[in-house]
Protein backbone atom coordinates (compact mmCIF):
# COMPACT_ATOMS: atom_id res chain seq x y z
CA UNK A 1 0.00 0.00 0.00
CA UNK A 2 2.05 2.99 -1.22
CA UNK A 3 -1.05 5.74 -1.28
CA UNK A 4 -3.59 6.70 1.72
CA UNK A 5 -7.76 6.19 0.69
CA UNK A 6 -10.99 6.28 2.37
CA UNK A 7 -12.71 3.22 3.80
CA UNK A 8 -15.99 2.99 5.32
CA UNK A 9 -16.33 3.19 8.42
CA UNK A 10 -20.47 2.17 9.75
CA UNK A 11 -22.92 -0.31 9.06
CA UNK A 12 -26.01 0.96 6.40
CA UNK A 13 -29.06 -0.18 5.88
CA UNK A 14 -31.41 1.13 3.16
CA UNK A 15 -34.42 0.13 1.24
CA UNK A 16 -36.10 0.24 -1.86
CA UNK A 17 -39.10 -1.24 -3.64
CA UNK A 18 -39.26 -1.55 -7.39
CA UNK A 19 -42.65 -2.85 -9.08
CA UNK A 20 -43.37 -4.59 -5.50
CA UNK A 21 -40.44 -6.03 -5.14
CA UNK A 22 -38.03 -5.32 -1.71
CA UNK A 23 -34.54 -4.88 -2.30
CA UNK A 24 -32.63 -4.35 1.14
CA UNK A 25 -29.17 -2.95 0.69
CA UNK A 26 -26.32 -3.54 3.34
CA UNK A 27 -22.92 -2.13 3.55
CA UNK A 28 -20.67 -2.88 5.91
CA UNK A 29 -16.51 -2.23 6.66
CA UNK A 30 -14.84 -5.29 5.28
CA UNK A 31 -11.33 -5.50 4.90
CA UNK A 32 -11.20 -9.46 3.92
CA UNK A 33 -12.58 -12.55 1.82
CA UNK A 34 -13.68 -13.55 4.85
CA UNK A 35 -15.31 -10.96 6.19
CA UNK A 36 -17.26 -10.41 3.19
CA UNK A 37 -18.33 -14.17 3.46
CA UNK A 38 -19.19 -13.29 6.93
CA UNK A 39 -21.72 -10.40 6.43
CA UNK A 40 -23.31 -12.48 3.73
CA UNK A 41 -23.97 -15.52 5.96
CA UNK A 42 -25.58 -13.21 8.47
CA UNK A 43 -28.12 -11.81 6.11
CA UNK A 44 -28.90 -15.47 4.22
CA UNK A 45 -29.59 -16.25 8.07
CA UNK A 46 -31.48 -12.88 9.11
CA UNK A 47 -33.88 -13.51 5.34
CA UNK A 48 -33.96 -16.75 5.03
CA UNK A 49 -37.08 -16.29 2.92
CA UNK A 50 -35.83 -14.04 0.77
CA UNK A 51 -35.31 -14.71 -3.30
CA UNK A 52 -32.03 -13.96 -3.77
CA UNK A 53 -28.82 -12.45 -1.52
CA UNK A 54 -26.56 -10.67 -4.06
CA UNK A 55 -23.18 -9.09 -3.37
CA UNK A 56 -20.35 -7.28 -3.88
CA UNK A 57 -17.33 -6.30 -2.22
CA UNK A 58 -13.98 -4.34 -2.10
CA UNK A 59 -11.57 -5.72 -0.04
CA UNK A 60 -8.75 -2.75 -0.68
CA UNK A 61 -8.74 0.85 -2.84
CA UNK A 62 -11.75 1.65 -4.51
CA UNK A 63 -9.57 1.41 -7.87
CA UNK A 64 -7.80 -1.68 -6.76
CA UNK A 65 -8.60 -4.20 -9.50
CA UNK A 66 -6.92 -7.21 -7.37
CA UNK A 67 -9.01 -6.59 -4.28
CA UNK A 68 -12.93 -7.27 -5.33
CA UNK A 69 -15.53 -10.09 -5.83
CA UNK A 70 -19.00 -10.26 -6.71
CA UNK A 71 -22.11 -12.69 -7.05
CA UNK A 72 -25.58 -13.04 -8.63
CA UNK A 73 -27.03 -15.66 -6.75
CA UNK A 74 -29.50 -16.93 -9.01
CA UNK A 75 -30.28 -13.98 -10.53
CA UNK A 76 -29.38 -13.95 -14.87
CA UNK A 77 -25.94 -13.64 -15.43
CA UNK A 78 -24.78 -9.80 -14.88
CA UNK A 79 -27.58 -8.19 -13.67
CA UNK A 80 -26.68 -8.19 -9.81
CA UNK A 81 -23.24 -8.41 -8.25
CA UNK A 82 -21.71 -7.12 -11.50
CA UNK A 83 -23.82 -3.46 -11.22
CA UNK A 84 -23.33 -3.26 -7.41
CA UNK A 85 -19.90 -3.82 -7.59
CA UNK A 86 -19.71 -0.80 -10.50
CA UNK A 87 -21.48 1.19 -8.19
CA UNK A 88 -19.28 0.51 -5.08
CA UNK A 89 -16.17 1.33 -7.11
CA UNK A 90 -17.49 4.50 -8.60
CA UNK A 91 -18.48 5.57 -4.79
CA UNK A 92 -14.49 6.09 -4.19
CA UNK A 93 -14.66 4.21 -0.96
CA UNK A 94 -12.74 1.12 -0.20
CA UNK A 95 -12.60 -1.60 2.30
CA UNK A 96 -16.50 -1.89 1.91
CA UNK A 97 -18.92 -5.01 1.16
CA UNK A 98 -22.46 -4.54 0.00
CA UNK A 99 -25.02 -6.94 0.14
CA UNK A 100 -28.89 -6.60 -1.35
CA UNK A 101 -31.27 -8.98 -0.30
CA UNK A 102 -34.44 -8.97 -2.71
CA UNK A 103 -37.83 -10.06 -1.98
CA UNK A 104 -39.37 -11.09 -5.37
CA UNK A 105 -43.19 -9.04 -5.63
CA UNK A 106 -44.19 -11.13 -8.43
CA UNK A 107 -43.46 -8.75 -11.56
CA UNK A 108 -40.54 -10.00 -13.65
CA UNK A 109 -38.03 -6.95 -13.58
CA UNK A 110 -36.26 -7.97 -16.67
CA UNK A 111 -32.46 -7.77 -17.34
CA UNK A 112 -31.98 -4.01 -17.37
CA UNK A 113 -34.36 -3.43 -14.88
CA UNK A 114 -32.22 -5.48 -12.47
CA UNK A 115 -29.25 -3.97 -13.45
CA UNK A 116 -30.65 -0.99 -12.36
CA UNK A 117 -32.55 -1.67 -9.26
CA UNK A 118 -29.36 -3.46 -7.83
CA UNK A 119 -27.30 -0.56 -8.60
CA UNK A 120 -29.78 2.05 -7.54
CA UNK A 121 -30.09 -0.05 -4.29
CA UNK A 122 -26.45 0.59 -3.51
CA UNK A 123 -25.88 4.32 -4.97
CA UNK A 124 -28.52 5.45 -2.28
CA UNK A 125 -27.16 3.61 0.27
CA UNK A 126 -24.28 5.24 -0.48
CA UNK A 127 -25.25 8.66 0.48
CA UNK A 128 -25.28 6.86 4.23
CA UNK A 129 -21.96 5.70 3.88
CA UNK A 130 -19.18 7.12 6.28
CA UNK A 131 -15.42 6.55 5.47
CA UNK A 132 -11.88 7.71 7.42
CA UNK A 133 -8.61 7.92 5.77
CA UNK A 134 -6.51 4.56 5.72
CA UNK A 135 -3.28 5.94 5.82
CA UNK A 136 -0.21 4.26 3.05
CA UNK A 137 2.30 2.68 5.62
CA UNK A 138 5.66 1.68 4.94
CA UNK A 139 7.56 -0.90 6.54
CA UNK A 140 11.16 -0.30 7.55
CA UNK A 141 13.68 -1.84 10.50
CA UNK A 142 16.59 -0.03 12.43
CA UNK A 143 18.86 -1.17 14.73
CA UNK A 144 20.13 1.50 17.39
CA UNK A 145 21.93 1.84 20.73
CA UNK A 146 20.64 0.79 24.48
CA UNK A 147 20.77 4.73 25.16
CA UNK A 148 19.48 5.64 22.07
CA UNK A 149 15.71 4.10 23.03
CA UNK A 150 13.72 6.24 24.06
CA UNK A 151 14.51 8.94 21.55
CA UNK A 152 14.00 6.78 18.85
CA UNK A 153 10.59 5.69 19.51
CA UNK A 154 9.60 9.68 20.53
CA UNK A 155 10.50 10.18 17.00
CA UNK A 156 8.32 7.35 15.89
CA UNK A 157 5.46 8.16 18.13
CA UNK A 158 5.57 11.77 16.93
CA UNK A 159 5.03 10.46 12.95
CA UNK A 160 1.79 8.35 14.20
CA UNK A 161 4.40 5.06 13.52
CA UNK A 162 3.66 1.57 14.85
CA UNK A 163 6.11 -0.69 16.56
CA UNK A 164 5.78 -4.35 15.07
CA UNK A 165 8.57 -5.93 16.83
CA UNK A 166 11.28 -5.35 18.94
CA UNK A 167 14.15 -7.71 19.91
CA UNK A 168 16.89 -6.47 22.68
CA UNK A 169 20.14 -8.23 21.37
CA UNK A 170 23.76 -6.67 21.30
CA UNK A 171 21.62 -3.58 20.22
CA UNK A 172 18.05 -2.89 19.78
CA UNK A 173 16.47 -3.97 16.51
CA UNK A 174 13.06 -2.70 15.90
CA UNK A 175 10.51 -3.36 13.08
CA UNK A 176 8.28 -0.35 12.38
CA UNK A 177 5.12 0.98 10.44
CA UNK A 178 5.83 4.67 9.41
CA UNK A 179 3.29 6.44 7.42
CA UNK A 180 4.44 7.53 3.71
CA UNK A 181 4.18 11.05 3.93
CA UNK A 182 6.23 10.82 7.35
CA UNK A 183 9.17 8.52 6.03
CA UNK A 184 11.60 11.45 5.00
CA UNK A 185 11.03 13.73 8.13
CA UNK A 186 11.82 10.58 10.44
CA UNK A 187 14.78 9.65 8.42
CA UNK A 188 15.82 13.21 8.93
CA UNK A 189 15.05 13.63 12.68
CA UNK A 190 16.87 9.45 13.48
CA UNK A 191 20.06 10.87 11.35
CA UNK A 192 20.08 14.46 13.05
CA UNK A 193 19.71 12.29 16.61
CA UNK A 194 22.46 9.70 16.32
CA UNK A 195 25.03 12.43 13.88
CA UNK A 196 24.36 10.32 11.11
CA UNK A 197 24.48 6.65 12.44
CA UNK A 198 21.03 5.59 12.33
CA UNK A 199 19.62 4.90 9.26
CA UNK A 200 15.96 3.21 8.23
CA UNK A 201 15.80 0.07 6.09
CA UNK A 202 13.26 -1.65 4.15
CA UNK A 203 11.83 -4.56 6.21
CA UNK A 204 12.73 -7.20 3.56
CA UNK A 205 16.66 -6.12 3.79
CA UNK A 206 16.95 -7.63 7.32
């Protein structure tokens, strides 16, 4: 992750009827596979009579191509999952999973009638939507003195950085998440600290 973006943040629920038929749009934060899978068992258990439970999810960046997933669930091919997820990555907003239950109200929709009730289902949910900024961290080691301690994680503190791991050896090697924006300040502030002796290093040069 080498640039900050917005995730959501709360749980929405919104609905909408279209020619008598309910279509109940969740979102929820969902940072995993496996959350998403979660959320969706929770609403197949919460409607069990419902006609269909149609998702689609964004596990990463709104614009991250690597991080989605998507499904139908008996509804035709492409007229579900496929205009949710559309939706969800035209909102901007990552990290998020969205879930429409539909209770059929006996009028055949048609293909592009789906395709647009599932995606209107999820646009005005939207509008409910809350996100924070997930900041871009980088991951970096150093090695520094007993004495040198406690200034080195003031430093790290004062960027909003994350100690991983520590292990006290003949010195102290630590394994740290700084944010991106932060990364040349702290390598300026460790090398004005130690006169030019400490010096961050990518984690996977250990």
């Amino acid at each position: 992750m080498t640039t900050s973006y917005p995730i959501a943040v709360n749980h929405v629920e919104h609905e909408t009827v279209v020619n008598r038929s309910r279509f109940i749009c969740y979102l929820y934060p969902c940072a995993s596979i496996d959350e998403a899978k979660n959320h969706l068992k929770k609403c197949q258990e919460e409607h069990p009579q419902a006609s269909h439970h149609c998702h689609a999810f964004l596990t990463k960046a709104a614009d991250d191509s690597l991080g989605y997933g998507y499904s139908d669930d008996g509804e035709p091919s492409g007229t579900a999952g496929k205009p949710m997820l559309a939706v969800l990555q035209g909102g901007g907003i990552g990290q998020v999973c969205a879930i429409v239950v539909r209770y059929f109200g006996g009028t055949k929709l048609g293909t592009g009638g789906l395709q647009r009730a599932y995606g209107d289902s999820v646009r005005q949910a939207l509008v409910f939507l809350q996100s924070k900024t997930k900041i871009a961290m980088a991951a970096k080691t150093l090695a520094c003195q007993y004495n040198q301690v406690d200034d080195v994680l003031h430093i790290i503190r004062q960027a909003a950085g994350q100690v991983v791991e520590q292990e006290y050896l003949q010195q102290v090697e630590f394994d740290f998440l700084i944010p991106e924006e932060k990364l040349a300040l702290v390598a300026e502030q460790l090398q004005t600290m130690s006169a030019g002796k400490l010096v961050l290093k990518s984690s996977n040069n250990k």
